[in-house]
N, C-alpha and C. Protein backbone atom coordinates (compact mmCIF):
# COMPACT_ATOMS: atom_id res chain seq x y z
N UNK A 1 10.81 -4.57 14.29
CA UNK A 1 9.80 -5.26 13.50
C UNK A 1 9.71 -4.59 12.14
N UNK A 2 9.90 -5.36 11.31
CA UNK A 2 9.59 -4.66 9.89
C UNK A 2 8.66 -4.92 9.41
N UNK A 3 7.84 -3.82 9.04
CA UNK A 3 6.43 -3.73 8.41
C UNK A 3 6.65 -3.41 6.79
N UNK A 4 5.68 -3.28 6.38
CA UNK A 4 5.28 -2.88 4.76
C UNK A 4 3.90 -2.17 4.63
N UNK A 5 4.50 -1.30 3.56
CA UNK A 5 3.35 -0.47 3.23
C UNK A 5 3.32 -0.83 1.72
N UNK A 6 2.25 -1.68 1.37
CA UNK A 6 1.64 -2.06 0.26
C UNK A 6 1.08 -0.89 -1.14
N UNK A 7 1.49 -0.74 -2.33
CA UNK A 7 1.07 0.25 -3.03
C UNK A 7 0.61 -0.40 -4.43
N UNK A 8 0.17 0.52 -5.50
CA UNK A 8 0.16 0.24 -6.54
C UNK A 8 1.21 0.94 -7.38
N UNK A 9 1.52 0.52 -8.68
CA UNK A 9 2.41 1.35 -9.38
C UNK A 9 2.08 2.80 -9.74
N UNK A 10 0.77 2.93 -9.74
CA UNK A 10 -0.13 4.53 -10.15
C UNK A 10 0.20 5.08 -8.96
N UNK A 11 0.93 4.49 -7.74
CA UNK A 11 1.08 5.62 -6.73
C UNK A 11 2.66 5.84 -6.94
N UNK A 12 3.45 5.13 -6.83
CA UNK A 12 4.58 5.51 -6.86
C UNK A 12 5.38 6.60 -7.30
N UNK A 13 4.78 7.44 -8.40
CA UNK A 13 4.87 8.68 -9.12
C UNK A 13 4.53 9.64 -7.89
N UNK A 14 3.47 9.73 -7.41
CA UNK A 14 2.91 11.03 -6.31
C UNK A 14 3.86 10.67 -5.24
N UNK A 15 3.82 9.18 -4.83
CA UNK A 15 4.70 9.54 -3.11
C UNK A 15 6.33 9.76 -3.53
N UNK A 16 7.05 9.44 -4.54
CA UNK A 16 8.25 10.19 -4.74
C UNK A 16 8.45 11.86 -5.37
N UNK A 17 7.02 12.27 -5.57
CA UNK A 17 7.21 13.37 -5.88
C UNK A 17 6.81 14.71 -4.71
N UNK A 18 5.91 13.71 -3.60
CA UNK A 18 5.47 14.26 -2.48
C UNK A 18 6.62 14.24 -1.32
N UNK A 19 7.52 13.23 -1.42
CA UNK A 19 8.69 12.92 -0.76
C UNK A 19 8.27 12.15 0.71
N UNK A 20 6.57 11.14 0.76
CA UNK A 20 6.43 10.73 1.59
C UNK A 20 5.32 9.76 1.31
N UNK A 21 4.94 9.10 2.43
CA UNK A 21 3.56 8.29 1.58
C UNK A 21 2.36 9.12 2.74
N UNK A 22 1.72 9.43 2.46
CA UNK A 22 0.55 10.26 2.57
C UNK A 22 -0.56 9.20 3.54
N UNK A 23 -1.22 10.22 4.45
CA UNK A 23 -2.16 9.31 5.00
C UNK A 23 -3.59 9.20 3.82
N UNK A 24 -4.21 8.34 4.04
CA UNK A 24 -5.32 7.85 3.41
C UNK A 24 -6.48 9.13 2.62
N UNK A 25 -6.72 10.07 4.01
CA UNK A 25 -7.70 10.96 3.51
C UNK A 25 -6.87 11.84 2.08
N UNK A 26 -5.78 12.32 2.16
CA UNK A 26 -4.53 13.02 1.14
C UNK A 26 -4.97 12.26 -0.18
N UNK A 27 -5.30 11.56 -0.61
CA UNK A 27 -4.73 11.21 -2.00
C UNK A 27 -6.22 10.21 -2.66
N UNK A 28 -6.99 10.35 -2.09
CA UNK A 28 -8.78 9.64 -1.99
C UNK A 28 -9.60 11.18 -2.93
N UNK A 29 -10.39 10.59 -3.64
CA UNK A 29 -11.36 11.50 -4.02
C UNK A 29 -12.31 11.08 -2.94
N UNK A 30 -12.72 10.26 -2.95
CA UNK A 30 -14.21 9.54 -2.00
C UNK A 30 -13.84 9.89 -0.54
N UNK A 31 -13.85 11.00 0.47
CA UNK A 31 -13.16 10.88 1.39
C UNK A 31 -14.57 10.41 2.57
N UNK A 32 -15.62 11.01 1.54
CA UNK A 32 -16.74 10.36 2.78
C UNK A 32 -16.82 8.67 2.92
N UNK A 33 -16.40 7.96 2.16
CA UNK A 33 -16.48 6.44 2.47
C UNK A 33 -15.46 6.36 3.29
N UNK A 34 -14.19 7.22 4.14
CA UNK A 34 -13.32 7.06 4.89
C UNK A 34 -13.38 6.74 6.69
N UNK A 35 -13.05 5.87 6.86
CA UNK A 35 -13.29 5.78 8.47
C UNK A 35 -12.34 6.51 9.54
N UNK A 36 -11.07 5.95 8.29
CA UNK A 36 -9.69 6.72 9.13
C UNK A 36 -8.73 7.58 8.94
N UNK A 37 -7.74 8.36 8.64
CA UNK A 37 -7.32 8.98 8.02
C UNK A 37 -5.72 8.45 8.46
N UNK A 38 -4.88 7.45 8.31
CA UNK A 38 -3.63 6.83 8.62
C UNK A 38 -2.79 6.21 7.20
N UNK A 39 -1.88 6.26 7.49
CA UNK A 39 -0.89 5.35 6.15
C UNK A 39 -0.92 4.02 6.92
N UNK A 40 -1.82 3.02 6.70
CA UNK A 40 -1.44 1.79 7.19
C UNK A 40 -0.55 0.72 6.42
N UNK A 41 -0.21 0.04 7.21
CA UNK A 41 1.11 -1.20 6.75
C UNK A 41 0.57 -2.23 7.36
N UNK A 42 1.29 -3.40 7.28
CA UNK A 42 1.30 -4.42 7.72
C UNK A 42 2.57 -5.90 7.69
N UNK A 43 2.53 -6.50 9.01
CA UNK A 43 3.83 -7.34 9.14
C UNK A 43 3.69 -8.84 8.55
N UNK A 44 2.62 -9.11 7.23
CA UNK A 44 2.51 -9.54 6.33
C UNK A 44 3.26 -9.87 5.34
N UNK A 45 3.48 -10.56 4.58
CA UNK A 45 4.78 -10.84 3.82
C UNK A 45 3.90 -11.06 1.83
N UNK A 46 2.61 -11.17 2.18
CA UNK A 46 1.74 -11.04 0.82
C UNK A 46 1.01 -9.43 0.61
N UNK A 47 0.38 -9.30 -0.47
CA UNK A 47 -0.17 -8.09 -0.52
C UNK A 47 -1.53 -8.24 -0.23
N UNK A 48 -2.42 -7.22 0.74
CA UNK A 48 -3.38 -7.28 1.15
C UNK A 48 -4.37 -7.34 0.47
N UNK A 49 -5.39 -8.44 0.41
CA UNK A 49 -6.44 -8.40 -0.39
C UNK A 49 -7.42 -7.04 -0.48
N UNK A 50 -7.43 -6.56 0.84
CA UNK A 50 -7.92 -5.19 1.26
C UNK A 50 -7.69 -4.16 0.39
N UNK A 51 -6.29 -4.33 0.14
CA UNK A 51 -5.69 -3.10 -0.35
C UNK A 51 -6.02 -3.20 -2.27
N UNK A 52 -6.79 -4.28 -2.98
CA UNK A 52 -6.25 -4.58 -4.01
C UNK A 52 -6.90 -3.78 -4.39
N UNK A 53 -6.77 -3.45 -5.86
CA UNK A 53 -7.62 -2.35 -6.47
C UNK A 53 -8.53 -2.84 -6.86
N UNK A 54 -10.20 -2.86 -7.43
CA UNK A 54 -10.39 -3.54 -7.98
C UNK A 54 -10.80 -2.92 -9.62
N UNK A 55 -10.89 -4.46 -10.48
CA UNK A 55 -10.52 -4.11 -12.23
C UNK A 55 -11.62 -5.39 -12.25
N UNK A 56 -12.61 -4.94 -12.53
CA UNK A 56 -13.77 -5.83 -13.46
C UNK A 56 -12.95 -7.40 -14.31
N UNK A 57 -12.36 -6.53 -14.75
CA UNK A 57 -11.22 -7.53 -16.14
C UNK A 57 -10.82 -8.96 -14.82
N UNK A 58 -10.68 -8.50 -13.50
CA UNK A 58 -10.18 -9.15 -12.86
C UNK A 58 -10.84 -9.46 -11.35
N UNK A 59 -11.98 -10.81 -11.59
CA UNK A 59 -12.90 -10.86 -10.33
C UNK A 59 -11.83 -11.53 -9.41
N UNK A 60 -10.63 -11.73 -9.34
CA UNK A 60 -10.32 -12.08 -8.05
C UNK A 60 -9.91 -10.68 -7.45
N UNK A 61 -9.71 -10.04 -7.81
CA UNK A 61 -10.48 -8.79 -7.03
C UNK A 61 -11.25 -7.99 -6.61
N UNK A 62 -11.85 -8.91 -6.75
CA UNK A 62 -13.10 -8.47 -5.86
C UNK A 62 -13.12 -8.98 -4.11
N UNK A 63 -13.60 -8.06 -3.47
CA UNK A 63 -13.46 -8.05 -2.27
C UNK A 63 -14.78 -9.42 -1.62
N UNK A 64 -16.05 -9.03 -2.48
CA UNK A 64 -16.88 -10.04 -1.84
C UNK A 64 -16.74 -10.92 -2.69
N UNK A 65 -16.02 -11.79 -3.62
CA UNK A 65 -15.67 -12.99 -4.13
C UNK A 65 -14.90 -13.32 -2.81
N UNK A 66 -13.95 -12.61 -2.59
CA UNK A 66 -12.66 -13.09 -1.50
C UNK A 66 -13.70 -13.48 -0.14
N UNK A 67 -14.85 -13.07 0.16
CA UNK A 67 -15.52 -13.29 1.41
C UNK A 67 -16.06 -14.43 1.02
N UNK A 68 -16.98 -14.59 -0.29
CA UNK A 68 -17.23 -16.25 -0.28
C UNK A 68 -16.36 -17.14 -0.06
N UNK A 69 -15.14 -17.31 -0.75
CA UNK A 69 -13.85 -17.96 -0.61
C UNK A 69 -12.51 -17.55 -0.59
N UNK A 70 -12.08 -17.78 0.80
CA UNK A 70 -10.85 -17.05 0.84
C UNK A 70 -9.76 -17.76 0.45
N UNK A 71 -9.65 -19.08 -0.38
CA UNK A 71 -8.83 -19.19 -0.75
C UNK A 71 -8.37 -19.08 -2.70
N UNK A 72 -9.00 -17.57 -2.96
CA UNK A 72 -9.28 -17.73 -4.13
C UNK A 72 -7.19 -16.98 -4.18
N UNK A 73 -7.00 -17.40 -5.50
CA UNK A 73 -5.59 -17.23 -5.76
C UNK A 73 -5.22 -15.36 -6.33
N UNK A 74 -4.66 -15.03 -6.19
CA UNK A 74 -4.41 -13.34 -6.77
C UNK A 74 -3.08 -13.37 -7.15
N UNK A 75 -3.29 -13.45 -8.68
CA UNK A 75 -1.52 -13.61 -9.36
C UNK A 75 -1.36 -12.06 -9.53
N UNK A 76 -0.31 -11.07 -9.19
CA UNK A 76 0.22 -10.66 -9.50
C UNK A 76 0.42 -10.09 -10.27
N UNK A 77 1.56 -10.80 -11.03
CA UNK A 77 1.96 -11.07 -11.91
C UNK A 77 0.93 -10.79 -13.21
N UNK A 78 -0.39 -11.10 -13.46
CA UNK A 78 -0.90 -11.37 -14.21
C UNK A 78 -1.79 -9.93 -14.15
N UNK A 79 -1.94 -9.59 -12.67
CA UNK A 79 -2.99 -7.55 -12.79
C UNK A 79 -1.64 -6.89 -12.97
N UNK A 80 -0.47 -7.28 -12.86
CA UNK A 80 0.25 -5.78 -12.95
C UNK A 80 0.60 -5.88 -14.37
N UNK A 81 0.66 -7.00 -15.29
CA UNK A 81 1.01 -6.54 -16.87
C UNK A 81 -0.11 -6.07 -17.82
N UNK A 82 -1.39 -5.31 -16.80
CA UNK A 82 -2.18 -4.47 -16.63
C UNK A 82 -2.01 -2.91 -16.39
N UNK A 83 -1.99 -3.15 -14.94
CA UNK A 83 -1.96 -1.93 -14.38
C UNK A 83 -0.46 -1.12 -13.86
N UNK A 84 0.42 -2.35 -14.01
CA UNK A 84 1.67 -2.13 -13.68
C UNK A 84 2.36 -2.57 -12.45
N UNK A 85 3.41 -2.71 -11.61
CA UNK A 85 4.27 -3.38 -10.83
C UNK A 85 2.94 -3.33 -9.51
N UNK A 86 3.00 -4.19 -8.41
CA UNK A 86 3.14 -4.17 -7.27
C UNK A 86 4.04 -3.60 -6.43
N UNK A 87 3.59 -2.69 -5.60
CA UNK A 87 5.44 -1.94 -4.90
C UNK A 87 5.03 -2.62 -3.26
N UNK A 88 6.50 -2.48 -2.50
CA UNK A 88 6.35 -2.36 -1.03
C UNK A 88 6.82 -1.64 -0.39
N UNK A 89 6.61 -0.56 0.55
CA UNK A 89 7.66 0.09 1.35
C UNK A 89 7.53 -0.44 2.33
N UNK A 90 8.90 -0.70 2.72
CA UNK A 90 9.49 -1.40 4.03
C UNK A 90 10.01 -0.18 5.32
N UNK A 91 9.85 -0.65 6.29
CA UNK A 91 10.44 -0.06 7.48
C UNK A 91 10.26 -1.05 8.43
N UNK A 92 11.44 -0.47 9.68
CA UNK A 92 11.15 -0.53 11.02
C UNK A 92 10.13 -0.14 11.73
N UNK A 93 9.24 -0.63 12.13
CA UNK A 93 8.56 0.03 13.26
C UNK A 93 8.79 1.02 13.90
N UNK A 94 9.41 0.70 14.66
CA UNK A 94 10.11 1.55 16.06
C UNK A 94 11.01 2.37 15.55
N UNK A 95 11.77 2.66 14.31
CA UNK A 95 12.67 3.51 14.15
C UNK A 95 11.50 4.44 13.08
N UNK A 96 10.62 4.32 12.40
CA UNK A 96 9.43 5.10 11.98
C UNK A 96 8.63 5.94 12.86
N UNK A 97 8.53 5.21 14.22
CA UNK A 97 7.40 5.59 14.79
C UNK A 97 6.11 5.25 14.65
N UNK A 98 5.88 3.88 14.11
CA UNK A 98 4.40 3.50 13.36
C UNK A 98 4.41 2.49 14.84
N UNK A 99 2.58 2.43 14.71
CA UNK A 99 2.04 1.86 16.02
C UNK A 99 1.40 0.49 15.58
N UNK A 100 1.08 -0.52 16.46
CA UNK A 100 0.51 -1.23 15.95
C UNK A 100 -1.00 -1.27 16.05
N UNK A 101 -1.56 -1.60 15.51
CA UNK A 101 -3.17 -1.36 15.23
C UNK A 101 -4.05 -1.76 16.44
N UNK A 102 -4.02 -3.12 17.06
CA UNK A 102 -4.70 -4.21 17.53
C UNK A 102 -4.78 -3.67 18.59
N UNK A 103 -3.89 -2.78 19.71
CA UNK A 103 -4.45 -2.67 20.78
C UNK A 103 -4.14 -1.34 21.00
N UNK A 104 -4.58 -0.32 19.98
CA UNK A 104 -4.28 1.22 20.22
C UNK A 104 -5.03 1.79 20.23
N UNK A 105 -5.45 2.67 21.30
CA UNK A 105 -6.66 3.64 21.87
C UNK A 105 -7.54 3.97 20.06
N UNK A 106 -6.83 4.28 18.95
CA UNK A 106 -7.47 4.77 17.53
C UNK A 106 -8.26 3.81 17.24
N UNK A 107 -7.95 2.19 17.84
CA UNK A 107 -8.69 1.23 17.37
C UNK A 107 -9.99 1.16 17.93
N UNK A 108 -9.68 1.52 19.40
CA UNK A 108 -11.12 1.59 20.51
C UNK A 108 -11.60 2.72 19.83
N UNK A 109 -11.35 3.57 19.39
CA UNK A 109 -12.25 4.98 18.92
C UNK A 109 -12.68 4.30 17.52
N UNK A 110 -12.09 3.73 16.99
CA UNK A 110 -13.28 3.21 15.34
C UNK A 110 -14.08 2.42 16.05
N UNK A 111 -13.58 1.34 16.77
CA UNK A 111 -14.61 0.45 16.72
C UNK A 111 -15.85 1.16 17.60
N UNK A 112 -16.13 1.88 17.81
CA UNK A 112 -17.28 2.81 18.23
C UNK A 112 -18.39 2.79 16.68
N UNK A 113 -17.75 2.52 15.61
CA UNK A 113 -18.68 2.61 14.57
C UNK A 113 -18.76 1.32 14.17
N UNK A 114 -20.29 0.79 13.74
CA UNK A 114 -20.48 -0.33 13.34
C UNK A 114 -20.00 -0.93 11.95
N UNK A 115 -19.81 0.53 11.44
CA UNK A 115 -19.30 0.06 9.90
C UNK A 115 -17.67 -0.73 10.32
N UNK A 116 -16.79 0.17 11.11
CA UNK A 116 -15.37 -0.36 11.03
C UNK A 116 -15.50 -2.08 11.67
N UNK A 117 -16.39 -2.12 12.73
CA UNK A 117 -16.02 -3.43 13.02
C UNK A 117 -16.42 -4.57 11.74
N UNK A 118 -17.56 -3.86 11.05
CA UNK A 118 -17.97 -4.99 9.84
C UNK A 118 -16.27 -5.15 8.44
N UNK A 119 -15.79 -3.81 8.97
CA UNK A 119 -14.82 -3.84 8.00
C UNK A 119 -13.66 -4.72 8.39
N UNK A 120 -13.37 -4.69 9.74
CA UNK A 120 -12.24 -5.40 10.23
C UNK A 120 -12.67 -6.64 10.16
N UNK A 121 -13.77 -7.17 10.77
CA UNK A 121 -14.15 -8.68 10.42
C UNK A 121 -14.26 -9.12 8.60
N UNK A 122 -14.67 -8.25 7.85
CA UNK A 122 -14.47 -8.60 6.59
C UNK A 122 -12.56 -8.84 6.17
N UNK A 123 -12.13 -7.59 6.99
CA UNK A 123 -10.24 -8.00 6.23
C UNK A 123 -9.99 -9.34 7.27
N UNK A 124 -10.49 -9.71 8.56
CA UNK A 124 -10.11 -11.04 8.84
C UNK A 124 -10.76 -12.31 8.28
N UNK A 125 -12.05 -12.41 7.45
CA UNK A 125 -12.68 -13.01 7.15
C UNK A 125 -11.61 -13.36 5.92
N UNK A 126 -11.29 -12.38 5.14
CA UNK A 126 -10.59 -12.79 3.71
C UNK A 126 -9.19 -12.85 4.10
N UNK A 127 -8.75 -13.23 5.24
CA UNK A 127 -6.57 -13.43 6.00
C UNK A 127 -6.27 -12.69 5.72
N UNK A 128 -6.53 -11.18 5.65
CA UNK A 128 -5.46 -9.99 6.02
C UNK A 128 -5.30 -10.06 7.38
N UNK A 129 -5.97 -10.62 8.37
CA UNK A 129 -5.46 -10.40 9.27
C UNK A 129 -5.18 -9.32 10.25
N UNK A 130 -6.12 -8.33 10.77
CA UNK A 130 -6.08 -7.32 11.44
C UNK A 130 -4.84 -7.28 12.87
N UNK A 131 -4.54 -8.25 13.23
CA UNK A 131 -3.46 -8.28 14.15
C UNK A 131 -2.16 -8.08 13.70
N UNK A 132 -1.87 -8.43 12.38
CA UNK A 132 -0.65 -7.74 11.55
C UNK A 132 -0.78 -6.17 11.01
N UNK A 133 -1.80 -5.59 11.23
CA UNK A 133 -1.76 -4.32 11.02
C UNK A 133 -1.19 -3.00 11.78
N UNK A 134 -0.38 -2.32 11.18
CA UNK A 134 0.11 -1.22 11.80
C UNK A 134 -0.10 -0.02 11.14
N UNK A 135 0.35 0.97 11.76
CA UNK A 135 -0.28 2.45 11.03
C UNK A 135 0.29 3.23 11.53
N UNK A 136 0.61 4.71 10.87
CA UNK A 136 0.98 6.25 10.94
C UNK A 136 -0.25 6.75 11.00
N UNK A 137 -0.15 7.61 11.88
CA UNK A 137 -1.58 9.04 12.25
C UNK A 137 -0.99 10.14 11.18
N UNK A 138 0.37 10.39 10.80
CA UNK A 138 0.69 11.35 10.16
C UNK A 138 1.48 10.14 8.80
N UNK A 139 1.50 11.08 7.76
CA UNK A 139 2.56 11.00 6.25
C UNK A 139 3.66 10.55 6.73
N UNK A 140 4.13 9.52 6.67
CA UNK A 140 5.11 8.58 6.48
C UNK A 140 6.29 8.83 5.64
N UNK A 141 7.01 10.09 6.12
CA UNK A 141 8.46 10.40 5.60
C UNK A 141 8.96 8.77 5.11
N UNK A 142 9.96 9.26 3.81
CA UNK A 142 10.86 8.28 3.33
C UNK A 142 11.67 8.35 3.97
N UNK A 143 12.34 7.86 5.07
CA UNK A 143 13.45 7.67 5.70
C UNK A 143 13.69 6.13 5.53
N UNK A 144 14.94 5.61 5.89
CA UNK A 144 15.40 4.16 5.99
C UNK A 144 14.38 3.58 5.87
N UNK A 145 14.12 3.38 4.19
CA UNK A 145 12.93 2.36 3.77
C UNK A 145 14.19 1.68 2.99
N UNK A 146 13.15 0.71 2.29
CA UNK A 146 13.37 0.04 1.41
C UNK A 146 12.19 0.07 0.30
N UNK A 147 12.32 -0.53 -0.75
CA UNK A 147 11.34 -0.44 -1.67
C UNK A 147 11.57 -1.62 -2.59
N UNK A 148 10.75 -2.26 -2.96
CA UNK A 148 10.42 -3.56 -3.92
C UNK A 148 9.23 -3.85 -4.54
N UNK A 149 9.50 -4.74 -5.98
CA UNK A 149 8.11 -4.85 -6.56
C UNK A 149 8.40 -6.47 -6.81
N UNK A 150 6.81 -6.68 -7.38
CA UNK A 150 6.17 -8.25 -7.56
C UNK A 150 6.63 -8.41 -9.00
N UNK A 151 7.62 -9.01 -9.29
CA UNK A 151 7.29 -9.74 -11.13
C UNK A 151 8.17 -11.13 -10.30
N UNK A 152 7.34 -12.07 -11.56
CA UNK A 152 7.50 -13.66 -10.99
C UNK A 152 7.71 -14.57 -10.00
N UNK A 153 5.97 -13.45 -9.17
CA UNK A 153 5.82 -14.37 -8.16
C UNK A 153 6.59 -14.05 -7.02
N UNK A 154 7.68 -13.49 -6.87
CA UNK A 154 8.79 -13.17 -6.04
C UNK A 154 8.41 -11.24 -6.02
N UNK A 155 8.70 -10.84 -4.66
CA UNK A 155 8.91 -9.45 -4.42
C UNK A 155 10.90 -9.20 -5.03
N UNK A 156 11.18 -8.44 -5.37
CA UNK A 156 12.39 -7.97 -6.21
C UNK A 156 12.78 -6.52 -5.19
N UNK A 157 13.71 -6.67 -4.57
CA UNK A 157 14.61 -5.63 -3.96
C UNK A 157 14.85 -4.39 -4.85
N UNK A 158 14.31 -3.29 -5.26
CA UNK A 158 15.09 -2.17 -5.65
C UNK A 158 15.99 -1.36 -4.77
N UNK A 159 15.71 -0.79 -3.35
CA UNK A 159 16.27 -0.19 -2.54
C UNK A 159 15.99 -1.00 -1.14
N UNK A 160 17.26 -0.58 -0.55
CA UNK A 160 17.33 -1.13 0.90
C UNK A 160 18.03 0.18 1.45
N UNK A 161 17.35 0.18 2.76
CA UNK A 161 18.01 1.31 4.15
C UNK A 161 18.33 2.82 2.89
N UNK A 162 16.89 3.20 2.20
CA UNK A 162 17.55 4.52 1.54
C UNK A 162 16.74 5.73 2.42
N UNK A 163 17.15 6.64 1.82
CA UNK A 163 16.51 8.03 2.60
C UNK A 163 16.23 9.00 1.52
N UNK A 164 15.55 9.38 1.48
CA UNK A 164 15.16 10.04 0.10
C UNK A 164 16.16 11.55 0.26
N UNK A 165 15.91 12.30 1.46
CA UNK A 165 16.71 13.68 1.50
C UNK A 165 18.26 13.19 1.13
N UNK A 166 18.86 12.15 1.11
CA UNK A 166 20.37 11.72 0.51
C UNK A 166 20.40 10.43 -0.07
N UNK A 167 20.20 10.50 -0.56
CA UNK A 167 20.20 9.02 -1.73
C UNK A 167 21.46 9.79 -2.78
N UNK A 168 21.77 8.44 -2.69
CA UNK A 168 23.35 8.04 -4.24
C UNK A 168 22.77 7.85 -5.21
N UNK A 169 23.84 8.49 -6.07
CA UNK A 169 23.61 8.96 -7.67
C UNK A 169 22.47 7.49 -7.94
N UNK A 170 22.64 6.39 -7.73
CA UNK A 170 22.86 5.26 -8.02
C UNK A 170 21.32 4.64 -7.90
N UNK A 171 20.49 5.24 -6.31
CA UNK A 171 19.44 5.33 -5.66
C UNK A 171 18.59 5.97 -6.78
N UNK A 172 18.73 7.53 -6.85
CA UNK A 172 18.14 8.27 -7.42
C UNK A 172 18.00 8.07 -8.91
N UNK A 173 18.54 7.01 -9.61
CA UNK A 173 18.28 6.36 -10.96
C UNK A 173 17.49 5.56 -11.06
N UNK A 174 17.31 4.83 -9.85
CA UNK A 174 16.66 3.95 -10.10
C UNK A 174 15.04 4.20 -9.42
N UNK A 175 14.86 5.39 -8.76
CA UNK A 175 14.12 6.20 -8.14
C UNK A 175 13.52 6.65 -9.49
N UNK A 176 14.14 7.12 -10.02
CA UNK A 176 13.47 8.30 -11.52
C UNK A 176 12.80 7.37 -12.67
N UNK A 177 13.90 5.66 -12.60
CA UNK A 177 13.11 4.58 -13.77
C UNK A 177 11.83 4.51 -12.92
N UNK A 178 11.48 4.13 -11.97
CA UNK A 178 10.05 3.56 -11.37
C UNK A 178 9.30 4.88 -11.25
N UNK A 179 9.54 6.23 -10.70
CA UNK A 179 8.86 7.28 -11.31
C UNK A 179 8.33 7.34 -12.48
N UNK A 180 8.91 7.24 -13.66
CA UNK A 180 8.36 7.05 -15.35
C UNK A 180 7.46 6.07 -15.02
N UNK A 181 7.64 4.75 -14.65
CA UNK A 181 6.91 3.88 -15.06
C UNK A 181 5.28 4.16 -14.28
N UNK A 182 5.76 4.64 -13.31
CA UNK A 182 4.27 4.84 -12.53
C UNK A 182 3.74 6.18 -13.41
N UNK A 183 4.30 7.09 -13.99
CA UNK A 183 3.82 8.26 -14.12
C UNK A 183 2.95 7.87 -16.10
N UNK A 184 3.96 6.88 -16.22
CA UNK A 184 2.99 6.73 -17.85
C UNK A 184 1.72 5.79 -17.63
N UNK A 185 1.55 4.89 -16.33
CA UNK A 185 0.39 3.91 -15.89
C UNK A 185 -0.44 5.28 -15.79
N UNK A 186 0.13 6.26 -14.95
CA UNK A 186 -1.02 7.20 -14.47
C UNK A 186 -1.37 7.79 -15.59
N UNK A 187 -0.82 8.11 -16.79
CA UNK A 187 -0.83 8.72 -18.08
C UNK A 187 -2.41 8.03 -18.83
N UNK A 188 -1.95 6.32 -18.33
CA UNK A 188 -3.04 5.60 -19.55
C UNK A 188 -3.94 5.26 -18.52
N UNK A 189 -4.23 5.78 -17.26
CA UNK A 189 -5.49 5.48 -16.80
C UNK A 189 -6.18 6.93 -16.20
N UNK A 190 -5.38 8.28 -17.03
CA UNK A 190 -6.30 9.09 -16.80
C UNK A 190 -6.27 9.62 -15.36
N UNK A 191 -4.97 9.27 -14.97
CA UNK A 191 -4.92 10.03 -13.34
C UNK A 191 -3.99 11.29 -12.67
N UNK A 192 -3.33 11.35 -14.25
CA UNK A 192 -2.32 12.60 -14.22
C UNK A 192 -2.90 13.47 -15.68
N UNK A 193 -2.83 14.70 -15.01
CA UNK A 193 -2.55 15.39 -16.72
C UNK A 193 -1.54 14.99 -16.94
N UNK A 194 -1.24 15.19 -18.72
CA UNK A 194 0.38 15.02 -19.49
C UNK A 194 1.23 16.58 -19.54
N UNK A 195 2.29 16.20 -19.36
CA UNK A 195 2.82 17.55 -19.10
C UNK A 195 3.12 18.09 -20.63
């Protein structure tokens, strides 16, 4: 089963420089608004409304617009010549080790809190869809991923089946262009010092 792990371009700089994608609590200032501490994905083929960032400039991201109407539209295209690309990391399931969400003992232990169930009914309320969700308990090594971003509407293939500990000359170029690009977004929104 191939899943995706949904990002922004302001991350892409830290998880190639961390050499993994990090669970949730790792890379959060706010860790008390946290319920869980997992790298979640999902077997979704759009980007999660859940996951979007939100930018004033841009009320379809907003999370409770999306609860009045879930069929409000989210171009792309139009927040990332903003904030910069949409990314995806791809994997296997089963060759990752990632679990699926819906019927795993971690799920019976949140839903013990009233906040997570209001949260899961809110990501099904707006079609993320909590039954497409999967997740890592630990940092999500780059192994046999893939990686792609959103311009025109279409997700765009950069890497397929790479591994970060051996990647070709070829990999690692095109690894270092999307590094820059995430690392100057992080530059103009104040989330990296400049070296």
């Amino acid at each position: 089963m191939k899943v995706f792990h949904y990002t922004k371009c302001n991350r892409i700089y830290s998880i190639f420089e961390d050499g993994f994608i990090a669970t949730e609590m790792k890379r959060t200032l706010n860790t008390t608004s946290r319920k869980t501490d997992y790298v979640w994905l999902t077997e979704k083929n759009s980007y999660p409304k859940t996951a979007l960032p939100y930018f004033s400039a841009f009320p379809e991201t907003s999370l409770t617009l999306h609860q009045k109407n879930k069929n409000i539209f989210v171009d792309l295209d139009k927040i990332g010549k903003t904030i910069g690309y949409f990314y995806r990391f791809g994997f296997n399931a089963e060759k990752a080790n990632i679990k699926k969400w819906f019927n795993s003992p971690q799920r019976e232990i949140a839903r013990q809190n009233p906040q997570w169930i209001q949260m899961e009914s809110v990501a099904n309320k707006i079609g993320d869809d909590i039954r497409s969700f999967w997740f890592s308990e630990n940092d999500l090594q780059l192994i046999n991923f893939s990686l792609e971003y959103f311009e025109n509407g279409v997700w765009n293939y950069v890497l397929s089946d790479a591994t970060l500990s051996n990647l070709l000359t070829e990999q690692k170029e095109i690894i270092d262009k999307h590094k820059e690009i995430s690392y100057k977004k992080c530059i103009e929104f104040g989330l990296l010092p400049k070296q």
